[in-house]
PDB file of N, CA and C in Angstrom:
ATOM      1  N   UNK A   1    -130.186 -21.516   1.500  1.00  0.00           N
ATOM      2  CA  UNK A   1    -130.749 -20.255   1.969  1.00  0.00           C
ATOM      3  C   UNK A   1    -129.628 -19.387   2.547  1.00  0.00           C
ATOM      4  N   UNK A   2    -129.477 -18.193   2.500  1.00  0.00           N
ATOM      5  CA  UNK A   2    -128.569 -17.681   2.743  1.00  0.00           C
ATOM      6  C   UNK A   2    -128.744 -16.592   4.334  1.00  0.00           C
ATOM      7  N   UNK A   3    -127.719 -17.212   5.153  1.00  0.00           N
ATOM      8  CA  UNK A   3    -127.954 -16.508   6.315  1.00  0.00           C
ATOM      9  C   UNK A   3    -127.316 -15.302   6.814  1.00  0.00           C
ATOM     10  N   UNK A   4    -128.457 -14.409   7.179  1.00  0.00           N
ATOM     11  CA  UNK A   4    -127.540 -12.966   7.523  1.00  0.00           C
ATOM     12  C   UNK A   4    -126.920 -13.068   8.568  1.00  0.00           C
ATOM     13  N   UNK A   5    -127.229 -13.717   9.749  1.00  0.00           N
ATOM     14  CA  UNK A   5    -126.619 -14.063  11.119  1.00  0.00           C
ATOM     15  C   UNK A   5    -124.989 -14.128  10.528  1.00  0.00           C
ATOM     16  N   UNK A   6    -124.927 -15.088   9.652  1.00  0.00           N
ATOM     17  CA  UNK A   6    -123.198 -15.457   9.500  1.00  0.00           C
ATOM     18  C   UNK A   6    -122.867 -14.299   8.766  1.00  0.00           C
ATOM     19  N   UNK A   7    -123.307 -13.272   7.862  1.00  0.00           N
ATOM     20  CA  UNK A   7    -123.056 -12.160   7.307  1.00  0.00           C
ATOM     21  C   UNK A   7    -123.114 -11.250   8.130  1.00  0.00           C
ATOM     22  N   UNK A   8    -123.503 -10.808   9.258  1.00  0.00           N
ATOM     23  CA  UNK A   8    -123.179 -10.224  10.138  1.00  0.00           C
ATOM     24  C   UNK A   8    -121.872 -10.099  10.954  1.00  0.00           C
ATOM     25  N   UNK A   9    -121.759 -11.446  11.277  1.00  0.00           N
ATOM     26  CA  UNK A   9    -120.766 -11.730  12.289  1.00  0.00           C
ATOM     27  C   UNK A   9    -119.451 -11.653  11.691  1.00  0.00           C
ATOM     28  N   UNK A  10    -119.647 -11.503  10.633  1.00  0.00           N
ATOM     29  CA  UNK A  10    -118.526 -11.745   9.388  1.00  0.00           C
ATOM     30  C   UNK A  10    -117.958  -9.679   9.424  1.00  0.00           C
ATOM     31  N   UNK A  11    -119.081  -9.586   8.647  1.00  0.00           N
ATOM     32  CA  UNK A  11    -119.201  -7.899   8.696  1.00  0.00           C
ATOM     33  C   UNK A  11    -118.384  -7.587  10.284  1.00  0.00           C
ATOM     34  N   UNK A  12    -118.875  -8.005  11.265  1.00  0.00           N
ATOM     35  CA  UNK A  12    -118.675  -7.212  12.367  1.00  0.00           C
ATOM     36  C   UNK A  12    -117.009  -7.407  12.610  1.00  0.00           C
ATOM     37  N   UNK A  13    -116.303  -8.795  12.321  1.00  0.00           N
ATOM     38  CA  UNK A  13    -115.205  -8.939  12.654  1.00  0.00           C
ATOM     39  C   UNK A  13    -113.831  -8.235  11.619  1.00  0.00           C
ATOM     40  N   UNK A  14    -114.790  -8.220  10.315  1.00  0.00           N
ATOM     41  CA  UNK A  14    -113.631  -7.539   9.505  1.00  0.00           C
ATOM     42  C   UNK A  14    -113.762  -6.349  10.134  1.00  0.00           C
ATOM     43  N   UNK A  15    -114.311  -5.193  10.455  1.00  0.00           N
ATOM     44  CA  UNK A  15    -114.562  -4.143  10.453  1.00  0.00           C
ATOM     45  C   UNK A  15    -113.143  -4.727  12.085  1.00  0.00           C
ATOM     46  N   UNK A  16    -113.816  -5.159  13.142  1.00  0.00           N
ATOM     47  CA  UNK A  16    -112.789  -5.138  13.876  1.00  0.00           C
ATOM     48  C   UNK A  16    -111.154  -5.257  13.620  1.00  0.00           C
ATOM     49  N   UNK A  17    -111.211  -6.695  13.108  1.00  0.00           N
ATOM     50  CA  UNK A  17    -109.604  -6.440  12.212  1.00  0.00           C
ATOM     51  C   UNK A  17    -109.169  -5.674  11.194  1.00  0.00           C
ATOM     52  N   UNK A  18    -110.303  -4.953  10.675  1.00  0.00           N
ATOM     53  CA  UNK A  18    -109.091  -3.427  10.149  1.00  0.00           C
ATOM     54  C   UNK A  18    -109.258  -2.546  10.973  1.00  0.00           C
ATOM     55  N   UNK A  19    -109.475  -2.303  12.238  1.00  0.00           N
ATOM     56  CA  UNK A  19    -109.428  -1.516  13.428  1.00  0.00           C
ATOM     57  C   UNK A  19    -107.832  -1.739  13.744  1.00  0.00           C
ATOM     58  N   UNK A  20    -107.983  -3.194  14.111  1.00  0.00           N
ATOM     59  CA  UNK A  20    -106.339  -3.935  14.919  1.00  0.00           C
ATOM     60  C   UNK A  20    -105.406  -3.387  13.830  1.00  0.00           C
ATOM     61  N   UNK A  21    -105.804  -4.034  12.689  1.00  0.00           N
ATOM     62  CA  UNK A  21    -104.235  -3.317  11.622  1.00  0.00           C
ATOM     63  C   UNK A  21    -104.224  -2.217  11.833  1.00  0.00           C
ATOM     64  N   UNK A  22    -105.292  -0.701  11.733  1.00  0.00           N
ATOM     65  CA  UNK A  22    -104.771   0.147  11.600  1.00  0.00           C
ATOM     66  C   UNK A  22    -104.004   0.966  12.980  1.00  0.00           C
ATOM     67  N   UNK A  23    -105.005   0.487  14.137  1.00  0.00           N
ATOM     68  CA  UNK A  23    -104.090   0.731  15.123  1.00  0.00           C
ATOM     69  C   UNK A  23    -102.237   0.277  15.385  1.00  0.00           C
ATOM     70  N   UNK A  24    -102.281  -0.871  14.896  1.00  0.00           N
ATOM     71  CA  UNK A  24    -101.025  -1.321  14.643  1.00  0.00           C
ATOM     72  C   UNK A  24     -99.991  -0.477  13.470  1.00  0.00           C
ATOM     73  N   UNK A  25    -100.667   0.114  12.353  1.00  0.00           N
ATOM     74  CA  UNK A  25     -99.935   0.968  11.420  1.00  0.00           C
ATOM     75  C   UNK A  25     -99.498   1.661  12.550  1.00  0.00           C
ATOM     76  N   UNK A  26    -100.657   2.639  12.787  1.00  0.00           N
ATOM     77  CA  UNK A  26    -100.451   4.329  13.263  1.00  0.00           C
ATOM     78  C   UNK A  26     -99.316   3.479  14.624  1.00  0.00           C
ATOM     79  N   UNK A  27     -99.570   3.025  15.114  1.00  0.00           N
ATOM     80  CA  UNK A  27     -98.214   2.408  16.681  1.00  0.00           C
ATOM     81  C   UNK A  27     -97.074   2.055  15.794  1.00  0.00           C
ATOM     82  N   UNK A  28     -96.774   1.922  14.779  1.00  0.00           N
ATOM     83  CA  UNK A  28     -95.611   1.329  14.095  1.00  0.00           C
ATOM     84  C   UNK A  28     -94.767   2.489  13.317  1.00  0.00           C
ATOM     85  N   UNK A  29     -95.864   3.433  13.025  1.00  0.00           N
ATOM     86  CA  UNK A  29     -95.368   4.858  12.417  1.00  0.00           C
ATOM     87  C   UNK A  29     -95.069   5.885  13.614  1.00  0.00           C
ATOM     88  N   UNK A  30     -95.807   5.990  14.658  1.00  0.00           N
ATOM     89  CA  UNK A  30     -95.289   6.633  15.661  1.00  0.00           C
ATOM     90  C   UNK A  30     -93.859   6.123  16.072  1.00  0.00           C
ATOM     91  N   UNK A  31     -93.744   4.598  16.363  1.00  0.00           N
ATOM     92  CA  UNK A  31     -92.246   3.916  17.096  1.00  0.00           C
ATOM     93  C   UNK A  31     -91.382   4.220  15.919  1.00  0.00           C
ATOM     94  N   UNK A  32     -91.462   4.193  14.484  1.00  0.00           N
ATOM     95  CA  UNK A  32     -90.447   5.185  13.410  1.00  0.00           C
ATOM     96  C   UNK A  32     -89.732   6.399  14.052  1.00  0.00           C
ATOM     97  N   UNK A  33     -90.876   7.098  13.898  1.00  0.00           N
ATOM     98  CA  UNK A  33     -90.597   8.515  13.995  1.00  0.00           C
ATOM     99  C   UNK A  33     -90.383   8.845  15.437  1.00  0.00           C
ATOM    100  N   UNK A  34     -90.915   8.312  17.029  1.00  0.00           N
ATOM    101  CA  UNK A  34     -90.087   9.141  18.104  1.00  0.00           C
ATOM    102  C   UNK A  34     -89.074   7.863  18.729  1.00  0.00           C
ATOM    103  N   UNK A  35     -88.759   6.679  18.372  1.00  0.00           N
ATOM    104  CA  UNK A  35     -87.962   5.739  18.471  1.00  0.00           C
ATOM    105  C   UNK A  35     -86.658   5.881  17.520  1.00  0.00           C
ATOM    106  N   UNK A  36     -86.908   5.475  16.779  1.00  0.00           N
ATOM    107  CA  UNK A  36     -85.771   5.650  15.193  1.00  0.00           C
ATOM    108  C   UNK A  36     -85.519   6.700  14.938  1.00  0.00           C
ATOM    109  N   UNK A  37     -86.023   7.344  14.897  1.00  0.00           N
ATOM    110  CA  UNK A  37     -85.756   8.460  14.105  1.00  0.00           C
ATOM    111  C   UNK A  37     -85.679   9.202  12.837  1.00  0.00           C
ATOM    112  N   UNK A  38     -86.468   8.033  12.108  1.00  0.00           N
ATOM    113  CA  UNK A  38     -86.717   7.739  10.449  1.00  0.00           C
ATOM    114  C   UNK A  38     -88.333   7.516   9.889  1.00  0.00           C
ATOM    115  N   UNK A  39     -87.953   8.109   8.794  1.00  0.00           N
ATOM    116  CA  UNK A  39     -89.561   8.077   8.171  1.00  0.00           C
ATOM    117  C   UNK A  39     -89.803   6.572   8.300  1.00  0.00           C
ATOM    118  N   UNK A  40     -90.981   6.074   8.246  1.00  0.00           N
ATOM    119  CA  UNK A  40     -91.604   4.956   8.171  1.00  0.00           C
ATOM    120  C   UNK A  40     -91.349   4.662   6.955  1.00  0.00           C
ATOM    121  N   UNK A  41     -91.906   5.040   5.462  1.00  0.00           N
ATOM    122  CA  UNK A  41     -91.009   4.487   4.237  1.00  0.00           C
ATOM    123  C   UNK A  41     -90.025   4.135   4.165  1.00  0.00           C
ATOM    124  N   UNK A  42     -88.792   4.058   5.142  1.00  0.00           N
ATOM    125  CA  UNK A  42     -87.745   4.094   5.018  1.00  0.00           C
ATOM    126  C   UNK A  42     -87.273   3.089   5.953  1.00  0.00           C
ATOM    127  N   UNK A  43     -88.125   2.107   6.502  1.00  0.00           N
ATOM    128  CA  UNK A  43     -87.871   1.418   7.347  1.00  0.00           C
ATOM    129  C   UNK A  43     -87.446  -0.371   6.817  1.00  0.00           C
ATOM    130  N   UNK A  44     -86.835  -1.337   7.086  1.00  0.00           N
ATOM    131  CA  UNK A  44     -86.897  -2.340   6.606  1.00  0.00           C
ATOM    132  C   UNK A  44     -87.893  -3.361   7.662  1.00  0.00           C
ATOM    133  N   UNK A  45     -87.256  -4.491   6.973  1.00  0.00           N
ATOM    134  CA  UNK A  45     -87.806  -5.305   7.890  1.00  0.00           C
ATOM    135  C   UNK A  45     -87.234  -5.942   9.862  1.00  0.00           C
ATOM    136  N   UNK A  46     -85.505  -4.842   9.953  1.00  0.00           N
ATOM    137  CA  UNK A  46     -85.202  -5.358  11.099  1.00  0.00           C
ATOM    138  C   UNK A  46     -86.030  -4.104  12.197  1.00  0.00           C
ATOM    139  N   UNK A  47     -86.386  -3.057  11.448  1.00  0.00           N
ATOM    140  CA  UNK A  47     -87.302  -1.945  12.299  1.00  0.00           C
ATOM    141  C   UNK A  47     -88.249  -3.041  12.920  1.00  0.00           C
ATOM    142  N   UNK A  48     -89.326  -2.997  11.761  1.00  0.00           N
ATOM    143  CA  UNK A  48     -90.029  -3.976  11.758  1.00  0.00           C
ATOM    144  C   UNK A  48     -90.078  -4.957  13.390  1.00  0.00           C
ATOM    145  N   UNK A  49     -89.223  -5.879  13.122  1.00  0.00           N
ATOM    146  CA  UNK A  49     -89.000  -6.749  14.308  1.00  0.00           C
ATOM    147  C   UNK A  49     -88.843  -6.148  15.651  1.00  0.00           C
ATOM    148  N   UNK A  50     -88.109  -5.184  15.869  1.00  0.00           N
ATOM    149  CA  UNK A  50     -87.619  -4.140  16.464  1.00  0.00           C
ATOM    150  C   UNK A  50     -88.694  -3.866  17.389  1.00  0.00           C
ATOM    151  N   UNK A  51     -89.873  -3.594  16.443  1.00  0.00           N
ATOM    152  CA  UNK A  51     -91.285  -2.638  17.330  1.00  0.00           C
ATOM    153  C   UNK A  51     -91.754  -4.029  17.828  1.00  0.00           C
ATOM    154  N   UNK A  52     -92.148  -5.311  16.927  1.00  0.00           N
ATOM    155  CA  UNK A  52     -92.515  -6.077  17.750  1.00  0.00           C
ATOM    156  C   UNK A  52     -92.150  -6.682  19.135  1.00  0.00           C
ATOM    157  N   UNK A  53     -91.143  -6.824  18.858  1.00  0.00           N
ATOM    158  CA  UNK A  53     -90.626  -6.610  20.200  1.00  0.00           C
ATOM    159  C   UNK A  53     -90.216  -6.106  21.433  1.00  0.00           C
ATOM    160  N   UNK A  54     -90.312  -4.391  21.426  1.00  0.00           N
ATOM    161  CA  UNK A  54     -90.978  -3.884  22.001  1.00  0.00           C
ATOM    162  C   UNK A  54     -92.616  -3.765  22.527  1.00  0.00           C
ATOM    163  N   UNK A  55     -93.640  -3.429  21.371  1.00  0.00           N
ATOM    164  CA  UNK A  55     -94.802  -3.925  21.629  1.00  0.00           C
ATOM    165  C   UNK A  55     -95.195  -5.236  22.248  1.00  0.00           C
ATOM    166  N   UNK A  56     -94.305  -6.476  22.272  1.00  0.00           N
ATOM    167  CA  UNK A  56     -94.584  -8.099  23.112  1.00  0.00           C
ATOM    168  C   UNK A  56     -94.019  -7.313  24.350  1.00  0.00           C
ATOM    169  N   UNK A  57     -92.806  -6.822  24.594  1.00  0.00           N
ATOM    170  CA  UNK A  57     -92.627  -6.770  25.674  1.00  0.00           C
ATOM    171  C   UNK A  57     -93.146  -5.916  27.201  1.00  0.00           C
ATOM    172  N   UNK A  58     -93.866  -4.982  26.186  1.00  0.00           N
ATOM    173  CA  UNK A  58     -95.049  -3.871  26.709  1.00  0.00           C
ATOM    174  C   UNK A  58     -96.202  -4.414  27.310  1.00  0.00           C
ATOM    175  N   UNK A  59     -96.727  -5.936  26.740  1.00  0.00           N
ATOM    176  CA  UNK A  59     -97.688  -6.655  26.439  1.00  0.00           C
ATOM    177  C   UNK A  59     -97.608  -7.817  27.598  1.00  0.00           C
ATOM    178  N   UNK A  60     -96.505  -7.991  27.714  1.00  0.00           N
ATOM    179  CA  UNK A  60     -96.336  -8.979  29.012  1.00  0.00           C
ATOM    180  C   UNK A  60     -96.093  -8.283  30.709  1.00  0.00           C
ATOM    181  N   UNK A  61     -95.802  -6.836  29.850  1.00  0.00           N
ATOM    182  CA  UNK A  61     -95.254  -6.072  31.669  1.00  0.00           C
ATOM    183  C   UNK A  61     -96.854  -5.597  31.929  1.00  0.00           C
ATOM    184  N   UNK A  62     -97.812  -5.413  30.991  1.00  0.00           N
ATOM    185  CA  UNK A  62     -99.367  -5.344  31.062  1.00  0.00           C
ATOM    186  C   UNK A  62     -99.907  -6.392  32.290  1.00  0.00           C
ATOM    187  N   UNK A  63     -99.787  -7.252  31.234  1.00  0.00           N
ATOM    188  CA  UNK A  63    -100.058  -8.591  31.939  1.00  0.00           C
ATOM    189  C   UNK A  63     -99.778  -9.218  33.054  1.00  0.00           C
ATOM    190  N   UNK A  64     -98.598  -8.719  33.890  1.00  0.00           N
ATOM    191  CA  UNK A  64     -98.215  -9.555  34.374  1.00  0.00           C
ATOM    192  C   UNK A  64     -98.338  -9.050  36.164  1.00  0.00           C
TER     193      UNK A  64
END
């Protein structure tokens, strides 16, 4: 039998995690462009690391 309860909860969380990614794009294209100083296409993967680590470290002075 097929349950909507678990199709729900399912529904509700994707919809949340493409919330998180896209908030995470648009924060990753902003730290490009007023951080770097470079288009986001144009970024590799040490940008990349770059923001995360800023963003962790944002994340713990939150926290703490």
């Amino acid at each position: 039998m097929f349950n909507f309860e678990k199709l729900i909860s399912i529904a509700y969380f994707a919809e949340e995690t493409v919330q998180n990614y896209v908030s995470c794009i648009i924060s990753f294209i902003e730290y490009c462009k007023d951080n770097l100083k470079i288009e986001p296409a144009k970024c590799q993967g040490h940008h990349i690391l770059g923001w995360i680590t800023v963003k962790g470290s944002n994340l713990l002075l939150a926290l703490a």
